[in-house]
C-alpha atoms as a PDB file:
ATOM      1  CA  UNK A   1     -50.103  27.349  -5.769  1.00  0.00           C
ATOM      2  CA  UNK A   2     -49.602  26.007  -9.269  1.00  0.00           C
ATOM      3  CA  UNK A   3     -50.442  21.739  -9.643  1.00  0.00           C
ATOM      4  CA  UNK A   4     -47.133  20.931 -10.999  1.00  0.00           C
ATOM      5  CA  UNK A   5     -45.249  17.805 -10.351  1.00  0.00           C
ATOM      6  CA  UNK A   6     -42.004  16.553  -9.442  1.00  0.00           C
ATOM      7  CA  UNK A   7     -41.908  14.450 -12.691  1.00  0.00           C
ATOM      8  CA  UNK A   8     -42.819  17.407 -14.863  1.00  0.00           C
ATOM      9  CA  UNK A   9     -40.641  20.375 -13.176  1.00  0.00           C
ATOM     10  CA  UNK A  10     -38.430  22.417 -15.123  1.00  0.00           C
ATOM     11  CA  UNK A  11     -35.309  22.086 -12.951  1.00  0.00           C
ATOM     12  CA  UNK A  12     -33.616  25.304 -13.156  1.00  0.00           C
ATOM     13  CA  UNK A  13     -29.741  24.579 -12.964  1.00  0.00           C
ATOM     14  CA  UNK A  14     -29.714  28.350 -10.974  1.00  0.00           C
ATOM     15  CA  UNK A  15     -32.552  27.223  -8.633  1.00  0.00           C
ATOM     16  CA  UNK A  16     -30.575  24.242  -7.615  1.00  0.00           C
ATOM     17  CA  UNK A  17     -27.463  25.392  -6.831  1.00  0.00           C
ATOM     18  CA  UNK A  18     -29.474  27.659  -4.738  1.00  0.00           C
ATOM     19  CA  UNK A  19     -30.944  25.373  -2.903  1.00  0.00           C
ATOM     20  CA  UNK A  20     -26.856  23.749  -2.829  1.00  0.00           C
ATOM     21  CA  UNK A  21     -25.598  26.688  -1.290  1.00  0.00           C
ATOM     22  CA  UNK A  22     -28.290  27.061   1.353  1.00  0.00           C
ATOM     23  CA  UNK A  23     -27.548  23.952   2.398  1.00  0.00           C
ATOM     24  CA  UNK A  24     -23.445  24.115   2.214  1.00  0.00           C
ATOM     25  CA  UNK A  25     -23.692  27.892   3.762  1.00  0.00           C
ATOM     26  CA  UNK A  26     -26.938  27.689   6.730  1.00  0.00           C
ATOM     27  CA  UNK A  27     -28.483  30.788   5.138  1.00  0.00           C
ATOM     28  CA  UNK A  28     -30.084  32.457   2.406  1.00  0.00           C
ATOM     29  CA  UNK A  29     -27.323  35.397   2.630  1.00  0.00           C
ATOM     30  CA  UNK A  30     -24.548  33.225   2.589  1.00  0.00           C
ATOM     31  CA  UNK A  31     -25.749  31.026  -0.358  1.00  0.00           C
ATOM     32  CA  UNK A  32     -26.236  34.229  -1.844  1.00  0.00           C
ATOM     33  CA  UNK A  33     -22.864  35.723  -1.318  1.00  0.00           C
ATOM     34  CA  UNK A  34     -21.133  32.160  -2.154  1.00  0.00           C
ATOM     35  CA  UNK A  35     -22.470  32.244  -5.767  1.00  0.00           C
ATOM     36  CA  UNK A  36     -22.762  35.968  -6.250  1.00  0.00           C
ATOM     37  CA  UNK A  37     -26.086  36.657  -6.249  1.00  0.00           C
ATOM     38  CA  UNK A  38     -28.481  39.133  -4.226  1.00  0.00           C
ATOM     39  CA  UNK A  39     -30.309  37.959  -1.510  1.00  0.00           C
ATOM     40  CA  UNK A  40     -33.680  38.674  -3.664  1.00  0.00           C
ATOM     41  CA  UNK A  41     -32.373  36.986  -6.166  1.00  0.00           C
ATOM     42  CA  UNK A  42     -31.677  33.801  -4.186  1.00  0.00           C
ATOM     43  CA  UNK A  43     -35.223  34.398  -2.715  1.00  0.00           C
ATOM     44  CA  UNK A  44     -37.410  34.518  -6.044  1.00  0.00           C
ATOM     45  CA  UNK A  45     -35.602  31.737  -7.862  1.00  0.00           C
ATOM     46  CA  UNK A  46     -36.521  29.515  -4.717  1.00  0.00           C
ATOM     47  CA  UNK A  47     -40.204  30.811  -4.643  1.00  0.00           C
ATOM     48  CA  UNK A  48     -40.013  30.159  -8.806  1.00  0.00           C
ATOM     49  CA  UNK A  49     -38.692  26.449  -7.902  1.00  0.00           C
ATOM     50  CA  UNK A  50     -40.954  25.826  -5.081  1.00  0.00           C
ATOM     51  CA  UNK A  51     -44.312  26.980  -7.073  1.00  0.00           C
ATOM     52  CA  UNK A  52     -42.632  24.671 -10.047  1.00  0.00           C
ATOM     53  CA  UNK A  53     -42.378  21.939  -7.254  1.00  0.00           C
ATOM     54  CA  UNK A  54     -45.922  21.593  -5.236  1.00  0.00           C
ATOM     55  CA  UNK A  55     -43.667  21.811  -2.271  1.00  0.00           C
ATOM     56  CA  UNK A  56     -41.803  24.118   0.141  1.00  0.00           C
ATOM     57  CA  UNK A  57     -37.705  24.359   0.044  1.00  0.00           C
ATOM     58  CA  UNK A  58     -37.057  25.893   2.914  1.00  0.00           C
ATOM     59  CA  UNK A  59     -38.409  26.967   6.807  1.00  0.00           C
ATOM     60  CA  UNK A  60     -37.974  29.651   8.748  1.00  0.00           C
ATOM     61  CA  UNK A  61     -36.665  28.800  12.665  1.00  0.00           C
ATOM     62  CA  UNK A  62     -36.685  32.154  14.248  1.00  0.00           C
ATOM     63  CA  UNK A  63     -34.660  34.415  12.393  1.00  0.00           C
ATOM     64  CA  UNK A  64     -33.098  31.916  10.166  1.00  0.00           C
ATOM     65  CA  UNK A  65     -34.078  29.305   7.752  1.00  0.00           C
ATOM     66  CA  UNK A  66     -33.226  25.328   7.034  1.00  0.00           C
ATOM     67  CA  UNK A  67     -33.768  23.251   4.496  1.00  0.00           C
ATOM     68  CA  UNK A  68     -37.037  21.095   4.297  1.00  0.00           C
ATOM     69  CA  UNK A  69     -36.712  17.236   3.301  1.00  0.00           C
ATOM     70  CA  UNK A  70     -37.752  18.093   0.278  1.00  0.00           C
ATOM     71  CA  UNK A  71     -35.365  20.425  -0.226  1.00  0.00           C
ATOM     72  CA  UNK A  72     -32.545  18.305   1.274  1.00  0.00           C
ATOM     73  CA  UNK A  73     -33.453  16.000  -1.173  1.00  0.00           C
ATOM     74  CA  UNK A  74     -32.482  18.757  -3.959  1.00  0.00           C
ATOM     75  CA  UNK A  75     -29.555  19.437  -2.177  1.00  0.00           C
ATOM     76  CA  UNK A  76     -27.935  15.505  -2.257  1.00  0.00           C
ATOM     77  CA  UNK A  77     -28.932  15.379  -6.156  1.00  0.00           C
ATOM     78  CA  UNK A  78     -27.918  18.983  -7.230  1.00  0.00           C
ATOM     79  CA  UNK A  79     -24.142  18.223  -7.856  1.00  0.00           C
ATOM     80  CA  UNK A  80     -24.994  15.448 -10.305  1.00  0.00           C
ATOM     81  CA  UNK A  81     -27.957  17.507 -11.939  1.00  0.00           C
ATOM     82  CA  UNK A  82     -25.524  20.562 -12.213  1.00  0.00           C
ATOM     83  CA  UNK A  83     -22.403  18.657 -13.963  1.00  0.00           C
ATOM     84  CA  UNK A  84     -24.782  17.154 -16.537  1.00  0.00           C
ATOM     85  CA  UNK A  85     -26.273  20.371 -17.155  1.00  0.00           C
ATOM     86  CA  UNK A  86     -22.918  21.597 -17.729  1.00  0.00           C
ATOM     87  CA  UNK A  87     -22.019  19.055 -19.428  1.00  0.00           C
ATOM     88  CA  UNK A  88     -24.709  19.352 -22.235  1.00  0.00           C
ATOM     89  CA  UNK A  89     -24.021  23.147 -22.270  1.00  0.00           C
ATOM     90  CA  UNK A  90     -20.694  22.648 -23.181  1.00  0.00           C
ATOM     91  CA  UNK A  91     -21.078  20.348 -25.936  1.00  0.00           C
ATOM     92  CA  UNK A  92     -24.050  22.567 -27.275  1.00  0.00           C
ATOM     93  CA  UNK A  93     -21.487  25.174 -27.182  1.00  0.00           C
ATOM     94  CA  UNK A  94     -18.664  22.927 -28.674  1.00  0.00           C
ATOM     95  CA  UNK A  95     -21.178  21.831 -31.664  1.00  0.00           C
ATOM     96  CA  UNK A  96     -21.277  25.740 -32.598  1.00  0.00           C
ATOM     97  CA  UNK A  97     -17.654  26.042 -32.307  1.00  0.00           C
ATOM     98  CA  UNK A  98     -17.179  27.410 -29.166  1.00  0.00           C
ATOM     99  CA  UNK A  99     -13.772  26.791 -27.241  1.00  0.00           C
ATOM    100  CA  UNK A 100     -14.225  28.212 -23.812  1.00  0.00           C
ATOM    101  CA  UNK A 101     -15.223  27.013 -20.189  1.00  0.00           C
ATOM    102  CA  UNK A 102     -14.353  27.353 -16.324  1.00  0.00           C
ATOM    103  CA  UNK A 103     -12.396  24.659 -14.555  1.00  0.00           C
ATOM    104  CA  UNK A 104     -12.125  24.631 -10.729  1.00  0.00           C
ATOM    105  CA  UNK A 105      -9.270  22.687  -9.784  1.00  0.00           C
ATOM    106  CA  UNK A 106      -8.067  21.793  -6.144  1.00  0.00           C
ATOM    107  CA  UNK A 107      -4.849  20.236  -5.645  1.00  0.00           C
ATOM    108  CA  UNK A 108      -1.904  19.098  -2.584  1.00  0.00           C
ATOM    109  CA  UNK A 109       0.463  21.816  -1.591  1.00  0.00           C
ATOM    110  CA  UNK A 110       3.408  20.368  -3.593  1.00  0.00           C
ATOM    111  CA  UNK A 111       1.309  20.582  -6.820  1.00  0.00           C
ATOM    112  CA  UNK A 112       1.338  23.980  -6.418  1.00  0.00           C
ATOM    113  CA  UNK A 113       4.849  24.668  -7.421  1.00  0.00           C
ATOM    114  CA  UNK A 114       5.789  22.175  -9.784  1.00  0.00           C
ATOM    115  CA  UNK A 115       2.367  20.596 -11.410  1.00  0.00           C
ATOM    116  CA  UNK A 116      -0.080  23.587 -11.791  1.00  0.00           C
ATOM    117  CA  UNK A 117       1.847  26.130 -13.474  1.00  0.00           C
ATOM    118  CA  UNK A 118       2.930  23.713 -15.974  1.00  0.00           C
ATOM    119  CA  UNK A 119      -0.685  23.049 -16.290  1.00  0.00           C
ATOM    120  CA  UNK A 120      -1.552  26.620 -16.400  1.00  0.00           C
ATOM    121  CA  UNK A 121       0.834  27.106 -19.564  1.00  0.00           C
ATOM    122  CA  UNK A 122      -0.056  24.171 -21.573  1.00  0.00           C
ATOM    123  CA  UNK A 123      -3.927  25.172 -21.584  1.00  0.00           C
ATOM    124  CA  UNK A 124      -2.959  29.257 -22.035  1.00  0.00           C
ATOM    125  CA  UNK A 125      -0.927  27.824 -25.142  1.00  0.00           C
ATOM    126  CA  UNK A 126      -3.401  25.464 -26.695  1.00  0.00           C
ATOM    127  CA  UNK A 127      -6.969  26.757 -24.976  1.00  0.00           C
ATOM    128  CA  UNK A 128      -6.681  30.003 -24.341  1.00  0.00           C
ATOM    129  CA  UNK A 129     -10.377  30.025 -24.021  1.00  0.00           C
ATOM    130  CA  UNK A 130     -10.025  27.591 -20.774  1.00  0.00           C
ATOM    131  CA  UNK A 131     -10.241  29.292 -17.422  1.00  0.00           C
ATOM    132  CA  UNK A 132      -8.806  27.208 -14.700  1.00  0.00           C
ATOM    133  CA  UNK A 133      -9.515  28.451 -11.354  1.00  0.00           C
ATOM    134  CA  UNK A 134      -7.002  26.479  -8.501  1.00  0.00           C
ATOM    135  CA  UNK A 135      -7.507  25.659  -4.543  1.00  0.00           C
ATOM    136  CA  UNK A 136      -4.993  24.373  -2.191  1.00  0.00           C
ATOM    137  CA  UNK A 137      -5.765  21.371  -0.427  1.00  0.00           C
ATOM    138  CA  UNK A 138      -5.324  18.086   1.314  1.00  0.00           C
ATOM    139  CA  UNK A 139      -6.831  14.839  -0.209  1.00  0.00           C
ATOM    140  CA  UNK A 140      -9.687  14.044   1.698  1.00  0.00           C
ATOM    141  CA  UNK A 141     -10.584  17.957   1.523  1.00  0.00           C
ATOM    142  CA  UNK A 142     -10.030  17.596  -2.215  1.00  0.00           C
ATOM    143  CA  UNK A 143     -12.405  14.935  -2.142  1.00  0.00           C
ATOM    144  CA  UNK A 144     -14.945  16.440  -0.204  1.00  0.00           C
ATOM    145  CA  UNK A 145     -14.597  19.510  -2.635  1.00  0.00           C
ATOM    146  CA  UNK A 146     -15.558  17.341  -5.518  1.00  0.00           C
ATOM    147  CA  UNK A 147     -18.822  15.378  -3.934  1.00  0.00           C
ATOM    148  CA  UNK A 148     -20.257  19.137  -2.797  1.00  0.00           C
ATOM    149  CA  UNK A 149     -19.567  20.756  -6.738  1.00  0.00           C
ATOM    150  CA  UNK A 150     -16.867  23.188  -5.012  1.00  0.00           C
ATOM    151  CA  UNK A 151     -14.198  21.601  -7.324  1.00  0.00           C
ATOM    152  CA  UNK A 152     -14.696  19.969 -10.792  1.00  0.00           C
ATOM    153  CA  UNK A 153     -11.021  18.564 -10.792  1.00  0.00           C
ATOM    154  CA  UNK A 154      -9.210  16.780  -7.778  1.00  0.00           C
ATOM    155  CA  UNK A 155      -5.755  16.517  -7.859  1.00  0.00           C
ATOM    156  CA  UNK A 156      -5.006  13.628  -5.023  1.00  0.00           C
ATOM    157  CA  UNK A 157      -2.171  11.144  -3.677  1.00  0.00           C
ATOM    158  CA  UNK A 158      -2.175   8.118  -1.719  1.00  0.00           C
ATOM    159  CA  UNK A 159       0.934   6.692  -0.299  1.00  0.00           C
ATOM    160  CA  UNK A 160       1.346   2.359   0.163  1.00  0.00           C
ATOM    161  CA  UNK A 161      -0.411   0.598   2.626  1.00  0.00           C
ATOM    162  CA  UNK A 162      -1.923   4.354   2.977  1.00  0.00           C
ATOM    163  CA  UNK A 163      -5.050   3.144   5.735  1.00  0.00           C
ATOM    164  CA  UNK A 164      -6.668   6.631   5.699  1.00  0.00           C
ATOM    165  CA  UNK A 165      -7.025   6.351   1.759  1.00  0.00           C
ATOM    166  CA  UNK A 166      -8.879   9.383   0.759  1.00  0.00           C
ATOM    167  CA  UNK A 167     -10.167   7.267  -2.700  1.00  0.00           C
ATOM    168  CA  UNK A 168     -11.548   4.482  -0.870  1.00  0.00           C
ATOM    169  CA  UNK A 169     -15.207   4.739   0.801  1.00  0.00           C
ATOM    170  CA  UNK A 170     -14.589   8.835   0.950  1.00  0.00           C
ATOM    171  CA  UNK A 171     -14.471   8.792  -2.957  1.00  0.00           C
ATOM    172  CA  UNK A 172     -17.509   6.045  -3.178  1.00  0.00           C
ATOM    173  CA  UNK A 173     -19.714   7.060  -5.975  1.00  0.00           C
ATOM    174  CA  UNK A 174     -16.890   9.925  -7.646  1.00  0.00           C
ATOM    175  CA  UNK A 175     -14.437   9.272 -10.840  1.00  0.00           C
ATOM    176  CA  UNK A 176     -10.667   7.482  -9.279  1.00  0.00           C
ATOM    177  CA  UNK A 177      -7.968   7.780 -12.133  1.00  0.00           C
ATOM    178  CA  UNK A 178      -4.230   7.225 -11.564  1.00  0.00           C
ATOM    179  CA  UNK A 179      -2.411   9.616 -13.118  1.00  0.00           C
ATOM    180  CA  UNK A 180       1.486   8.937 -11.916  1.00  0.00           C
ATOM    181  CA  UNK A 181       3.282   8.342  -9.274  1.00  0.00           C
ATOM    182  CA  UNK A 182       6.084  10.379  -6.667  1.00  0.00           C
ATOM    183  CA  UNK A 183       9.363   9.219  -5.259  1.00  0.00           C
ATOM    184  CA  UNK A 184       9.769   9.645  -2.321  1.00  0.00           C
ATOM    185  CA  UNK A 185      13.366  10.400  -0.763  1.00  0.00           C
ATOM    186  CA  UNK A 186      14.928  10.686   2.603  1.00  0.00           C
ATOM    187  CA  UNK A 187      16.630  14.000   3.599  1.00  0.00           C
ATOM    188  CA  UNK A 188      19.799  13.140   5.871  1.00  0.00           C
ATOM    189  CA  UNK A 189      22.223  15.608   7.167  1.00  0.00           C
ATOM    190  CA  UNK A 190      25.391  16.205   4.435  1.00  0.00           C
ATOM    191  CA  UNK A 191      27.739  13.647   6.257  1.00  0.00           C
ATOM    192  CA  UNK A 192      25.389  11.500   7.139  1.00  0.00           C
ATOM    193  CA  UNK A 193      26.464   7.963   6.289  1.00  0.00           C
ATOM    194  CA  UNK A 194      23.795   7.620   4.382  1.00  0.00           C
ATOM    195  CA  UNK A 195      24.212  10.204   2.223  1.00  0.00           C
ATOM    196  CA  UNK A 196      24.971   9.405  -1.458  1.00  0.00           C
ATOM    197  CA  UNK A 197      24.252   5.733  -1.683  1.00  0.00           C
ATOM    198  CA  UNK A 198      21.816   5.026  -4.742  1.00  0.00           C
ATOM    199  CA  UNK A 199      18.769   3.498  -2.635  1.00  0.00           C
ATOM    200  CA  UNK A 200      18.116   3.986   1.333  1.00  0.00           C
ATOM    201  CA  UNK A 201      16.879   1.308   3.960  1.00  0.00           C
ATOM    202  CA  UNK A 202      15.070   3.440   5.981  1.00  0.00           C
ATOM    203  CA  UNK A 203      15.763   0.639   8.779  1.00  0.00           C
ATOM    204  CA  UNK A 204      19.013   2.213   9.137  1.00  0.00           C
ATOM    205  CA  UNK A 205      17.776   5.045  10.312  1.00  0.00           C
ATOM    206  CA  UNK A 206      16.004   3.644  13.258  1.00  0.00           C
ATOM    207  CA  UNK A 207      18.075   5.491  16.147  1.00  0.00           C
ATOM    208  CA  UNK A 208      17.894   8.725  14.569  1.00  0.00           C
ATOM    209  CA  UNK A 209      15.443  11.710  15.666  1.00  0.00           C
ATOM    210  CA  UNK A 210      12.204  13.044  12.753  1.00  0.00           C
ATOM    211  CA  UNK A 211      10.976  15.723  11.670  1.00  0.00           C
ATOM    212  CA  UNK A 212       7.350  14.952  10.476  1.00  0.00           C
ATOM    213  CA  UNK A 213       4.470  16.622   8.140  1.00  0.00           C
ATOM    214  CA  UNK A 214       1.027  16.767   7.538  1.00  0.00           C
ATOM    215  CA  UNK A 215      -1.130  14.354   9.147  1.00  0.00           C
ATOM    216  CA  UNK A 216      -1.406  11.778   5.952  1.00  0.00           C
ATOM    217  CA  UNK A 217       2.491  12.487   5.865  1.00  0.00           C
ATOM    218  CA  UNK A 218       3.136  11.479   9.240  1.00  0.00           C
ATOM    219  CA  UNK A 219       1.042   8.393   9.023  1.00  0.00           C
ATOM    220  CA  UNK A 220       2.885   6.700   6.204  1.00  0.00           C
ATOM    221  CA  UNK A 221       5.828   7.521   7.983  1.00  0.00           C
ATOM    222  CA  UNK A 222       4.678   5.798  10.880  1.00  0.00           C
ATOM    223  CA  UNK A 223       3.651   2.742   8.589  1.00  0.00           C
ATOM    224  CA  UNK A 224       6.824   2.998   7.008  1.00  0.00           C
ATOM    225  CA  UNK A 225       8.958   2.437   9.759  1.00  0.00           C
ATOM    226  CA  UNK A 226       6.907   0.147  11.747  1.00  0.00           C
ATOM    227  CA  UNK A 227       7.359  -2.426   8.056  1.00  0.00           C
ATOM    228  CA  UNK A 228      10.930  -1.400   8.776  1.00  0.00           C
ATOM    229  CA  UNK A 229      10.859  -2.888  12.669  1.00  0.00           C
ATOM    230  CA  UNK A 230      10.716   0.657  14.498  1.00  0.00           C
ATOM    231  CA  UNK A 231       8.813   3.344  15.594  1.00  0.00           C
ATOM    232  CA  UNK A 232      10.269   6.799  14.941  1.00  0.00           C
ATOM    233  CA  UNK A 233      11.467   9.329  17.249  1.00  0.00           C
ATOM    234  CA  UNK A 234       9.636  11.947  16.454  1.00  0.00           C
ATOM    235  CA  UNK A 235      11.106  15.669  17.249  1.00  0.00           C
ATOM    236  CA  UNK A 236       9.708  18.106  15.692  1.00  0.00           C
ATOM    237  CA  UNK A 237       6.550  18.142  13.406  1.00  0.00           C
ATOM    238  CA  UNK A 238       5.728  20.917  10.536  1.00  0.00           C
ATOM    239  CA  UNK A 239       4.515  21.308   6.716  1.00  0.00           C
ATOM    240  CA  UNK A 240       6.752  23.709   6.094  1.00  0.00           C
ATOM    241  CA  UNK A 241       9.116  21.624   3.398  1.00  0.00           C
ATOM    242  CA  UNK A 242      12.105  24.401   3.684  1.00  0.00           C
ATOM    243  CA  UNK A 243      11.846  24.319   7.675  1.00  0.00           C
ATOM    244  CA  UNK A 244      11.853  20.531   7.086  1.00  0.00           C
ATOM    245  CA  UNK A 245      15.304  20.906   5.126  1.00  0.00           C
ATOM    246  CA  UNK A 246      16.689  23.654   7.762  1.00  0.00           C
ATOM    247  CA  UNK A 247      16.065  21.499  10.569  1.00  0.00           C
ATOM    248  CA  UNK A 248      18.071  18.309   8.838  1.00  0.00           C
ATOM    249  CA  UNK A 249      21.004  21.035   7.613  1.00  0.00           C
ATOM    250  CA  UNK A 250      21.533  21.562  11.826  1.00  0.00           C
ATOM    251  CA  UNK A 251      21.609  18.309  12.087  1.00  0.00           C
ATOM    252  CA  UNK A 252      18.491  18.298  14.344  1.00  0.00           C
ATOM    253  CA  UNK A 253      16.937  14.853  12.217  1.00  0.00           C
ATOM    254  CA  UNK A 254      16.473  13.568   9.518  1.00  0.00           C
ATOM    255  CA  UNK A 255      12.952  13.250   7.024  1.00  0.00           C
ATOM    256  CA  UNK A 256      11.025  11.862   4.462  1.00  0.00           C
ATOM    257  CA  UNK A 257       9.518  13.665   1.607  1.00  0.00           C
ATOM    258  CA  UNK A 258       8.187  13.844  -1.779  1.00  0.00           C
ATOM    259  CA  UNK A 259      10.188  14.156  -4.417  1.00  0.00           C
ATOM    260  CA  UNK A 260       7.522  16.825  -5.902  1.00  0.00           C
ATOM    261  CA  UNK A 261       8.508  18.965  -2.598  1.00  0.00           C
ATOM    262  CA  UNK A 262      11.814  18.899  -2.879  1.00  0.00           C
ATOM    263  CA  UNK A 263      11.882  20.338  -6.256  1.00  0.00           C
ATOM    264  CA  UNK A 264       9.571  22.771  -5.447  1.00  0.00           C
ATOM    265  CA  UNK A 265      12.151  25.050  -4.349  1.00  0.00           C
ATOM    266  CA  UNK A 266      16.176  24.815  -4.604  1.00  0.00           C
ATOM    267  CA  UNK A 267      17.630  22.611  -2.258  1.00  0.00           C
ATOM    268  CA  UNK A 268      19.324  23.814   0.821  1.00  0.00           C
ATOM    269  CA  UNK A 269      23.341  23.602   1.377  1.00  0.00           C
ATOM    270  CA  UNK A 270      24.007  20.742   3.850  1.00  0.00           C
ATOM    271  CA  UNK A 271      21.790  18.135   3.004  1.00  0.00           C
ATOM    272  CA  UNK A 272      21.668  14.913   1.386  1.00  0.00           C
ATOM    273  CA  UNK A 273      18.471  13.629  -0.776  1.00  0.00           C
ATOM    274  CA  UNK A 274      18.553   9.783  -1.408  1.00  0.00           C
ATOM    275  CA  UNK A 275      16.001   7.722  -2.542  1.00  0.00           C
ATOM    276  CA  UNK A 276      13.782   5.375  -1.153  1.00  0.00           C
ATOM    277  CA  UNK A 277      12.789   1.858  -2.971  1.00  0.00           C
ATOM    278  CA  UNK A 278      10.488   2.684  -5.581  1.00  0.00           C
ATOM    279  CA  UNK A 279       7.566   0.480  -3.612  1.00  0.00           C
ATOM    280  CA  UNK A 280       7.341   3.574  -1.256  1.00  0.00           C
ATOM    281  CA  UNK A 281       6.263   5.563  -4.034  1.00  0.00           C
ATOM    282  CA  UNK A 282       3.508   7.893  -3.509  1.00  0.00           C
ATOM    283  CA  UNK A 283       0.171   7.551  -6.180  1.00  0.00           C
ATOM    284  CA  UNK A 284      -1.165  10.250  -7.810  1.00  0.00           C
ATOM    285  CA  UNK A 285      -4.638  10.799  -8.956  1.00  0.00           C
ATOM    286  CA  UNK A 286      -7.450  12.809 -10.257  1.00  0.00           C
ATOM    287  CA  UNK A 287     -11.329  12.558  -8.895  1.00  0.00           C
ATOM    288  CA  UNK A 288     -13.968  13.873 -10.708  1.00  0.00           C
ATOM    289  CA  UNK A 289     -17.858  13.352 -10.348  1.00  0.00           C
ATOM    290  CA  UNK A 290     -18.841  10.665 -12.765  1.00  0.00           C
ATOM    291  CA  UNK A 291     -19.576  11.932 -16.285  1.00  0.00           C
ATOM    292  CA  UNK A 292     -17.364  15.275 -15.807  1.00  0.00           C
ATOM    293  CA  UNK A 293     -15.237  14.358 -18.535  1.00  0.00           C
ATOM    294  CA  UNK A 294     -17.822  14.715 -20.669  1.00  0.00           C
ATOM    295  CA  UNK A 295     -17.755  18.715 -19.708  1.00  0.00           C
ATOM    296  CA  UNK A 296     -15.889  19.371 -22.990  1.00  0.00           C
ATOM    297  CA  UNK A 297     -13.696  22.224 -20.620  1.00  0.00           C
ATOM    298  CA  UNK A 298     -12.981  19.408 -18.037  1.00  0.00           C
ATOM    299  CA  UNK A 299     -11.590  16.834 -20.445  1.00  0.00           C
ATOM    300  CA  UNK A 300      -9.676  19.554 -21.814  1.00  0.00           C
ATOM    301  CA  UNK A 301      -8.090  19.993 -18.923  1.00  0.00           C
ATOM    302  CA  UNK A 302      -7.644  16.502 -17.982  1.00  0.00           C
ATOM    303  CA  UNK A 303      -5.778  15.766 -21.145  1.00  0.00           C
ATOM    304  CA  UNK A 304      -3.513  19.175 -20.553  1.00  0.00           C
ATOM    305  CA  UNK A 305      -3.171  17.509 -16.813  1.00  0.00           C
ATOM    306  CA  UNK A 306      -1.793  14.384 -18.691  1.00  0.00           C
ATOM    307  CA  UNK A 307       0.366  15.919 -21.179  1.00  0.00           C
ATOM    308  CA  UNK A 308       1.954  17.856 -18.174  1.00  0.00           C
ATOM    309  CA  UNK A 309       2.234  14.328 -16.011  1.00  0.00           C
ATOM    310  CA  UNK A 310       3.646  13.153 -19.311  1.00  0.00           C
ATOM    311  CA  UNK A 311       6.435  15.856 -19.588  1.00  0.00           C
ATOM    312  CA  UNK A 312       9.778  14.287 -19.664  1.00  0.00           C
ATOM    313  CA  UNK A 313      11.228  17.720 -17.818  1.00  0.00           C
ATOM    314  CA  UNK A 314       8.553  16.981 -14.685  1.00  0.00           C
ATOM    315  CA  UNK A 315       8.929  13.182 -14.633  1.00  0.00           C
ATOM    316  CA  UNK A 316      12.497  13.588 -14.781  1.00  0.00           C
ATOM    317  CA  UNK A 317      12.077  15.489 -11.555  1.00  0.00           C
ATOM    318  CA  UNK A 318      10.140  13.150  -9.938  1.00  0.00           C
ATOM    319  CA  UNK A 319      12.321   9.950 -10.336  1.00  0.00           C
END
């Protein structure tokens, strides 16, 4: 076995998402499959590592294989090895005129609709040589996609007083940036009498039945109307925003919901979208691993992502 050290390896950025995926996928097949290599590939660019090393990556327990400490040590360090690798390789390539990269952006459901494929035309208009790749998701998952190097780019909200906060200790050691805020508005039956006053207090809709969301959705509700004195009769529960705006036409309850949702899609006859004060605003953000705006592709993006905020069109829609 060769006498090299730790402090003089030649990390190989291949080797160590390798060693990544192993851990992220519980097998040498599946890591291989997740980045879209053979399985002998996987296998000689660990044995190249390990001989670079001094030290064994991986075990074998029966019929499969784990990770040993040392390479679970490779594993919690490879996503911040990785994006600086990247990030030189992309300014290398900028320096020589190069214009071109792969961004893997995850976003909430009602980005989907409204903020991505604005997003998608400003960088096919200005960077055509910018490939954006996009994921669905939930904040915390977001998150969680950005600390394991699934996602380069999270696209996240937080609501006030929000006390499962996906940027808080979840996000410790990862990029936070504010990027805009939401509305959010109430969705009341047509003749509700509520319906088309400027601003709502959602107090006065204490004796009415819900219809609730997601899980983060549901709990701001819940803060929201316990700051309002009540706790809300919930009767139904689904993401579905046009189920959500069916239910309220029949006059089964009423809602809350982002603004972004609602003009996702065209709003249903016999319903009535007022506004709540703009302290109930949702926040939106963007996490990133520290340093990934220096990926010339990912600030790229980011700025297209703030020109988009920036429209007057979408923020128009959104207050």
């Amino acid at each position: 076995m060769s006498d090299s050290r730790p402090d003089d390896a030649d990390f190989d950025v291949h080797a160590l998402r390798v060693v990544k995926a192993i851990a992220d996928e519980g097998s040498i097949t599946a890591a291989g499959v997740a980045l879209g290599y053979s399985q002998p590939a996987v296998s000689q660019l660990l044995k190249r590592l390990e001989l670079r090393l001094g030290v064994p990556l991986v075990e074998r327990i029966g019929r499969s294989v784990r990770l040993t400490e040392a390479g679970r040590v490779l594993a919690r360090h490879a996503p911040a090895v990785t994006t600086a690798l990247d990030a030189a390789a992309e300014e290398l390539a900028e320096l020589r005129g190069l214009r071109a990269g792969r961004v893997r952006l995850v976003g909430f459901p009602s980005a989907s609709p409204t903020i991505v494929p604005r997003l998608l035309a400003d960088l096919a208009a200005r960077h055509p040589g910018v490939s954006l790749t996009y994921v669905e998701a939930e904040p915390p998952e977001a998150v969680e996609a950005v600390r394991e190097d699934r996602a380069d780019i999270a696209l996240t909200f937080s609501y006030p007083g929000d006390r499962d906060d996906p940027h808080g200790s979840s996000a410790h050691g990862l990029s936070v940036s504010t990027v805009g805020s939401d509305d959010l508005v109430a969705v009341v039956p047509a003749g509700h009498p509520a319906a088309g006053g400027d601003v709502i207090d959602v107090a006065a809709l204490a004796e009415e039945s819900w219809i609730a969301g997601c899980p983060r959705c549901r709990g701001h509700l819940l803060e929201l109307c316990g700051r309002a004195g009540f706790v809300p009769r919930i009767a139904f529960e689904t993401d579905n925003v046009v189920a959500v705006e069916g239910f309220v036409a029949q006059g089964i309850g009423v809602a809350t919901l982002p603004r972004l949702a609602v003009d996702s899609f065209p709003q249903l006859p016999g319903i009535a979208i007022v506004p709540l004060p703009a302290g109930e605003r949702r926040t939106l953000h963007v996490v990133t691993a520290h340093g990934a705006d220096r990926v010339p592709s990912v600030r790229t993006t980011l700025a297209a992502l703030a020109r988009v905020l920036g429209d007057p069109e979408l923020a128009a829609s959104r207050n």
